[in-house]
Protein backbone atom coordinates (compact mmCIF):
# COMPACT_ATOMS: atom_id res chain seq x y z
CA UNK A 1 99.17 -160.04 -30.47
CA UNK A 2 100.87 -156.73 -30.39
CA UNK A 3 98.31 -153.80 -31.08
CA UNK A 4 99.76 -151.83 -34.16
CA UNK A 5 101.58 -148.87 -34.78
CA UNK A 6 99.50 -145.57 -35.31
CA UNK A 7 100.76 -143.03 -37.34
CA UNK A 8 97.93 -142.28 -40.05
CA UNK A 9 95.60 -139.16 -39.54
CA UNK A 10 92.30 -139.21 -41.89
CA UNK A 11 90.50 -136.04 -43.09
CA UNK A 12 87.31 -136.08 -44.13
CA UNK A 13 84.14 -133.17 -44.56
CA UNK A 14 81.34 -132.34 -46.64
CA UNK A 15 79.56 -135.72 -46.64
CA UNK A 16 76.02 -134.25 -46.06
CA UNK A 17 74.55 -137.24 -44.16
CA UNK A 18 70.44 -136.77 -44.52
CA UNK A 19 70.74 -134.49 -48.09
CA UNK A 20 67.46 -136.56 -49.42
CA UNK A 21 69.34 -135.53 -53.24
CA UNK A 22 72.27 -137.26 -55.06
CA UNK A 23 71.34 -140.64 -53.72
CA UNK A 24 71.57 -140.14 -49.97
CA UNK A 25 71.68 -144.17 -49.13
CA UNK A 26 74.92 -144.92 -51.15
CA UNK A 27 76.55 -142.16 -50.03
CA UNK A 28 75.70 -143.07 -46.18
CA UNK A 29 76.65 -146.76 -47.03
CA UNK A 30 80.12 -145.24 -49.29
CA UNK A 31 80.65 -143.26 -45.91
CA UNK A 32 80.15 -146.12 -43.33
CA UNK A 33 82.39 -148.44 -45.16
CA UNK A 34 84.89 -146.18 -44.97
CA UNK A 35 84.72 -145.90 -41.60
CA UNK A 36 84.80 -149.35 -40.96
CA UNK A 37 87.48 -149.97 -43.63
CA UNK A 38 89.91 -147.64 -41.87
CA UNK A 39 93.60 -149.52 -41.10
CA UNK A 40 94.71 -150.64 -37.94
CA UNK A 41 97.42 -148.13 -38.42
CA UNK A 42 95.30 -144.99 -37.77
CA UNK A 43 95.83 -142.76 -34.88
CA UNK A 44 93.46 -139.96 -35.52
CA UNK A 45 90.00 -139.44 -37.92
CA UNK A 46 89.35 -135.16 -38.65
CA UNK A 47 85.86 -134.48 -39.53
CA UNK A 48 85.77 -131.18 -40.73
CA UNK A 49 82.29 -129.92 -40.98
CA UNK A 50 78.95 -130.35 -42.61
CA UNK A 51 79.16 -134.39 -41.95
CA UNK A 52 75.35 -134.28 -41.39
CA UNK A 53 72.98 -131.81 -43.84
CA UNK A 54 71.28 -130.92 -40.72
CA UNK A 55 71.93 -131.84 -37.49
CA UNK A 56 69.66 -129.72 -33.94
CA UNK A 57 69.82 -131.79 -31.14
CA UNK A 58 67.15 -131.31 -28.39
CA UNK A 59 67.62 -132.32 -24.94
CA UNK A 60 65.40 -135.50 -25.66
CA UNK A 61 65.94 -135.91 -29.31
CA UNK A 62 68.10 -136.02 -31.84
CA UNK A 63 67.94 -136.47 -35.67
CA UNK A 64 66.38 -139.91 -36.92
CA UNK A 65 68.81 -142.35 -38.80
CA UNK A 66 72.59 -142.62 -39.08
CA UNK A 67 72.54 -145.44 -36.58
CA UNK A 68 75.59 -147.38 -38.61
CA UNK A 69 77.55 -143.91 -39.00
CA UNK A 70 77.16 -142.98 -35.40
CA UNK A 71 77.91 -146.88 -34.18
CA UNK A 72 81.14 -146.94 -36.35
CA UNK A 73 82.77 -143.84 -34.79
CA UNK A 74 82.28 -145.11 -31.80
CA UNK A 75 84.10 -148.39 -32.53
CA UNK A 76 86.50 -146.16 -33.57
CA UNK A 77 86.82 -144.31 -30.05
CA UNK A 78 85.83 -147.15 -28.49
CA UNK A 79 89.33 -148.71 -29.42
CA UNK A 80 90.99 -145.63 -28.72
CA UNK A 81 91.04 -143.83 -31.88
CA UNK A 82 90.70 -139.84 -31.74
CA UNK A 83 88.21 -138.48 -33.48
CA UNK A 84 87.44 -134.77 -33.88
CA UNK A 85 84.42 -132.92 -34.71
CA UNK A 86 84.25 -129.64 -36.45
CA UNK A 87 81.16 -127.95 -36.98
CA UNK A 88 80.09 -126.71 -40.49
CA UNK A 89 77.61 -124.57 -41.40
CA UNK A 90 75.01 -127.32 -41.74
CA UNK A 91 75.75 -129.45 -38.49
CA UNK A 92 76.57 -126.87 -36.18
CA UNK A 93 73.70 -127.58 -32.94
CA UNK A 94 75.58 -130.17 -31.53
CA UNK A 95 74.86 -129.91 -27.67
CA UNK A 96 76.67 -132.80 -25.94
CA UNK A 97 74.92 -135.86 -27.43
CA UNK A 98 77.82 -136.61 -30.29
CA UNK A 99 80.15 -136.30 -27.25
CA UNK A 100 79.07 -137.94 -25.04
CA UNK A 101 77.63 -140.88 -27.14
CA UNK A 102 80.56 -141.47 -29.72
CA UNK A 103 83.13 -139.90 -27.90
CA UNK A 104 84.35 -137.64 -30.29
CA UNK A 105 85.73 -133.80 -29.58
CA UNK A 106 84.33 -130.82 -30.85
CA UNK A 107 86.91 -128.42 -31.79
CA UNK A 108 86.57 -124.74 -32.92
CA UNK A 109 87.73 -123.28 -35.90
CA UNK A 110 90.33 -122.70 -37.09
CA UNK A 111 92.23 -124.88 -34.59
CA UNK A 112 96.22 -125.69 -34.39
CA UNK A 113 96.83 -128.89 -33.79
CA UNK A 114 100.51 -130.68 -33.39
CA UNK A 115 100.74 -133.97 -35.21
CA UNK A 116 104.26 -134.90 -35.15
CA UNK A 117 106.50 -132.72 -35.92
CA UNK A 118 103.82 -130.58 -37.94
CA UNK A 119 101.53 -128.28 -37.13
CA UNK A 120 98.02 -128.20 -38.92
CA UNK A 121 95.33 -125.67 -39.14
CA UNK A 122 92.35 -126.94 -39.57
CA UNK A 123 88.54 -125.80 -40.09
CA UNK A 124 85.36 -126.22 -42.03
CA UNK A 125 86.43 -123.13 -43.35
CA UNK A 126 82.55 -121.48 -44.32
CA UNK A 127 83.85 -118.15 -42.10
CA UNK A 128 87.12 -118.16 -43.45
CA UNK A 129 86.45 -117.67 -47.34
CA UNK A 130 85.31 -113.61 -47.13
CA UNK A 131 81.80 -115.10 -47.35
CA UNK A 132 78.84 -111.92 -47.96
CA UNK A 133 77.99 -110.41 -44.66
CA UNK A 134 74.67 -111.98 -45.08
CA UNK A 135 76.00 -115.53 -44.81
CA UNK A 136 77.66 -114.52 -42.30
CA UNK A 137 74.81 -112.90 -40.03
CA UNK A 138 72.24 -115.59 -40.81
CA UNK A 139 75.50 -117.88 -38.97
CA UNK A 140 75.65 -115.97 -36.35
CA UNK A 141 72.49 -115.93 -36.24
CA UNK A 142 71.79 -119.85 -35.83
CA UNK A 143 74.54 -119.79 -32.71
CA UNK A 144 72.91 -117.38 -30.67
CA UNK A 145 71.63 -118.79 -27.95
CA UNK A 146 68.31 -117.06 -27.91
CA UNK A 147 67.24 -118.76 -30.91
CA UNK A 148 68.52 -122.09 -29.93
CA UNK A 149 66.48 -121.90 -27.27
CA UNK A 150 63.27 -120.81 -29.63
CA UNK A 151 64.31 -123.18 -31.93
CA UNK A 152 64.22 -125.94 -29.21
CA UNK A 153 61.10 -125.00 -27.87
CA UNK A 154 59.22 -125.84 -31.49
CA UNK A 155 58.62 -129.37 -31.95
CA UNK A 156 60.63 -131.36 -34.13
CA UNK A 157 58.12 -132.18 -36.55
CA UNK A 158 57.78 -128.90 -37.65
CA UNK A 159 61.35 -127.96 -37.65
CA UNK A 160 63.04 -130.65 -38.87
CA UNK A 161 60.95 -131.47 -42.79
CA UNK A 162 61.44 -127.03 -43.10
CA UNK A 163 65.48 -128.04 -42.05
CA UNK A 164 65.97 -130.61 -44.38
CA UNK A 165 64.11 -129.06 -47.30
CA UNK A 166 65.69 -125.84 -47.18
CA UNK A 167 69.15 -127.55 -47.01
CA UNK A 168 67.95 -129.14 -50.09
CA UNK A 169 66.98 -126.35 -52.00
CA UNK A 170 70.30 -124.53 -51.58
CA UNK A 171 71.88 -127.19 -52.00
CA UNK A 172 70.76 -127.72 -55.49
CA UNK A 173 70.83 -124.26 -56.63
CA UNK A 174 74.47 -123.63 -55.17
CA UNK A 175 76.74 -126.87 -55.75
CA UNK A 176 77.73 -126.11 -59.27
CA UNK A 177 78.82 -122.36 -58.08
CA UNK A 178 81.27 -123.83 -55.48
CA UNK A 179 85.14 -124.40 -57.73
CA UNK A 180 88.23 -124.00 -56.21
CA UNK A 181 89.77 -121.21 -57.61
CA UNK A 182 93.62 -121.40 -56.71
CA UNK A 183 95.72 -118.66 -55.58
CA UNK A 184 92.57 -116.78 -55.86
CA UNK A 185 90.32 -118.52 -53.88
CA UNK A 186 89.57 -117.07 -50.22
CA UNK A 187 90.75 -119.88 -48.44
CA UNK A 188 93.88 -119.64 -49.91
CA UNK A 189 94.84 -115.68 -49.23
CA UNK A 190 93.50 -116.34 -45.04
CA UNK A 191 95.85 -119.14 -45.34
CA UNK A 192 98.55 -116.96 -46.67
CA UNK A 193 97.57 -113.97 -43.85
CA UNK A 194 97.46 -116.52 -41.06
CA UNK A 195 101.29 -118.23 -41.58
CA UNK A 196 102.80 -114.61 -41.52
CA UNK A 197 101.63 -114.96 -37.80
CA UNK A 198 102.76 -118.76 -37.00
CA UNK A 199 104.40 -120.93 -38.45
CA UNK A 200 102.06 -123.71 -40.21
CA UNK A 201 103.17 -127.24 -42.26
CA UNK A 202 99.61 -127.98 -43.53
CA UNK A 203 96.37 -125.88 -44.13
CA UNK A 204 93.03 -128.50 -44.52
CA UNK A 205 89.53 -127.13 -45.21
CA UNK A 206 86.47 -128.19 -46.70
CA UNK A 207 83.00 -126.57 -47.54
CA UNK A 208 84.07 -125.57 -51.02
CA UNK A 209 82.83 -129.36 -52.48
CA UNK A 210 85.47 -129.49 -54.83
CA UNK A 211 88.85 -130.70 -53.92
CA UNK A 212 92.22 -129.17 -54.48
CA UNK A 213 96.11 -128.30 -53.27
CA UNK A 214 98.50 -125.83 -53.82
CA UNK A 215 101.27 -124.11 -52.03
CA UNK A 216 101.11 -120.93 -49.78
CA UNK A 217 103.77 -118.51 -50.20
CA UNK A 218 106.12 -119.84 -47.50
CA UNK A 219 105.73 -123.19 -48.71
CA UNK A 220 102.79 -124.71 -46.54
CA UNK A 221 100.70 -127.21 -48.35
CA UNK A 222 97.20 -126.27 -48.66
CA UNK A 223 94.37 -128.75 -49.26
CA UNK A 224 90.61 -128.22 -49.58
CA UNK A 225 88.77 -131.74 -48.95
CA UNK A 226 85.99 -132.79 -51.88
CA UNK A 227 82.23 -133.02 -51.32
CA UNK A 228 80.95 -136.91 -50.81
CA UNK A 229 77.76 -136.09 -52.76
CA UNK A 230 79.45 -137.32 -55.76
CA UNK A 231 82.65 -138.65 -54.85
CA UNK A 232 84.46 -139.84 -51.49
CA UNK A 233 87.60 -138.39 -51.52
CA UNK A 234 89.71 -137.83 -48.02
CA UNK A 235 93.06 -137.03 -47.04
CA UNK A 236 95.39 -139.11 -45.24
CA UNK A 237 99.01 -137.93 -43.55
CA UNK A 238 101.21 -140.52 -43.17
CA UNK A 239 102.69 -139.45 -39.66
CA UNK A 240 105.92 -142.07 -39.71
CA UNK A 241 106.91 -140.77 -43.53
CA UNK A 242 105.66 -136.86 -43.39
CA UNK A 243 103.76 -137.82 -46.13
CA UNK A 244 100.23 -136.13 -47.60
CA UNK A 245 97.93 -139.03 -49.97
CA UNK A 246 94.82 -138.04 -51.76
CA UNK A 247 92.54 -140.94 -51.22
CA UNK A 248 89.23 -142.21 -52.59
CA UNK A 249 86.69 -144.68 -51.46
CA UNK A 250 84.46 -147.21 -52.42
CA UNK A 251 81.74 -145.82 -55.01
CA UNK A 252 79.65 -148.89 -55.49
C-alpha cells in the first residue's frame, strides 16, 4: 500500500511528565495515547518545553519511568516522523540521551522554522515573557556548565527526590497565578517586537498553562499551548489547507 500523505504538524508543551500532583498516571497514560493515536497523515510532532517536570541526565543514568512515552516517540521517528525537542525550564539537562535514543532534535529558542509556505516561531517561551531577573539568573544558572558538572557529580539519589519535590512545591503554589492575559501578556508584545524584524505567519508558545490566541498587529496568529495537568489540549496545522485546529485529547 501507498504510505500516506503528510501534511499535519502537532504542537504540544507543558505536560509535566513525573509532577507526583494532579494525578501524574492519567496524565502520562492521556499523553501516551496521544502519541500513539496520532494520524498517518502527520509529518512533524513540536514539543515545546517542560514535557518532563524534571529531567538531568547523567552519563550513566537517566530519570526512572516514562518507558511508554519515550518508546512511542520513537515509533514515531522510527517511521520517519520529525520530532523536535525544546527545552523548558523544567527539562532543560538533556545531554544526548533523548537524541540519540528517540531520535528527536533539540532546537533552541526561539527558532524559525519553514513549514510550507509559513514561517513559525516557536519556543517554550519561559525567557521570552519579561520574567523577574531572578527567574532569570537562577536559569542561567542551571545551564552553566560548572554546575552541571557539580550537579552530576552528586548522586542521583540525593538529587533527584530534592528535584522532584521542589518542582512540586512551585508548582502548587504558582499554577493558579499563570492566565493569559491578551494583548497584555509578555508573550504577546515580544511577539509583536520580533515580526517588525521578519516576517512571521504563526507565533506558538507554551509555559503559561493556560491556552489562548489572538492576533499580532500585522496579522500573525499567536497561540499559547495549555498545560496537560488538567487538560490535553494541542495544536495542529493542517499543512495542505493553511489551516490552525485547537485540539483535545482523551481525558479518561
Amino acid at each position: 500500500m501507498p504510505s500516506a500523505e503528510r501534511y499535519l504538524h502537532y504542537f504540544v508543551s507543558d505536560v509535566h511528565l513525573g509532577l507526583s500532583a494532579y494525578d501524574a498516571d492519567k496524565r502520562e497514560e492521556r499523553f501516551v495515547r496521544f502519541l500513539r493515536g496520532l494520524p498517518a497523515e502527520i509529518k512533524a510532532l513540536y514539543l515545546l518545553g517542560d514535557i518532563f517536570d524534571y529531567w538531568f541526565e547523567y552519563k550513566y543514568v537517566v530519570p526512572k519511568g516514562f518507558t511508554r512515552v519515550l518508546g512511542a516517540i520513537s515509533q514515531l521517528t522510527d517511521n520517519g516522523i520529525e520530532v523536535y525537542f525544546f527545552r523548558g525550564n523544567h527539562d532543560m539537562w538533556t545531554f544526548g540521551y533523548l537524541e540519540k535514543e528517540t531520535g528527536v532534535r533539540i532546537l533552541g529558542e526561539p527558532s524559525v522554522v519553514s513549514i510550507g509556505e509559513r514561517k513559525f516561531c516557536l519556543a517554550h517561551g519561559d525567557e521570552l515573557t519579561g520574567a523577574e531577573k531572578a527567574h532569570l539568573m537562577l536559569k542561567r544558572l542551571f545551564r552553566s556548565p560548572f554546575l552541571q558538572k557539580m550537579l552530576a557529580g552528586v548522586h542521583p539519589r540525593w538529587i533527584f527526590p530534592i528535584a522532584t519535590k521542589w518542582s512540586t512545591t512551585r508548582k502548587l503554589s504558582n499554577y493558579s497565578l499563570l492566565e493569559f492575559k491578551g494583548v497584555n501578556e509578555p508573550l504577546y508584545k515580544y511577539a509583536s517586537d520580533f515580526e517588525k524584524a521578519e516576517k512571521i505567519d504563526y507565533f506558538i508558545f507554551g509555559h503559561l498553562h493556560t491556552p489562548g490566541n489572538n492576533r499580532t498587529p500585522l496579522g500573525a496568529g499567536f497561540y499559547i499551548l495549555g498545560a496537560w495537568i488538567y487538560g490535553c489540549e494541542y495544536l495542529c496545522y493542517d499543512e495542505k489547507e493553511d489551516e490552525m485546529r485547537w485540539g483535545s485529547g482523551s481525558e479518561e
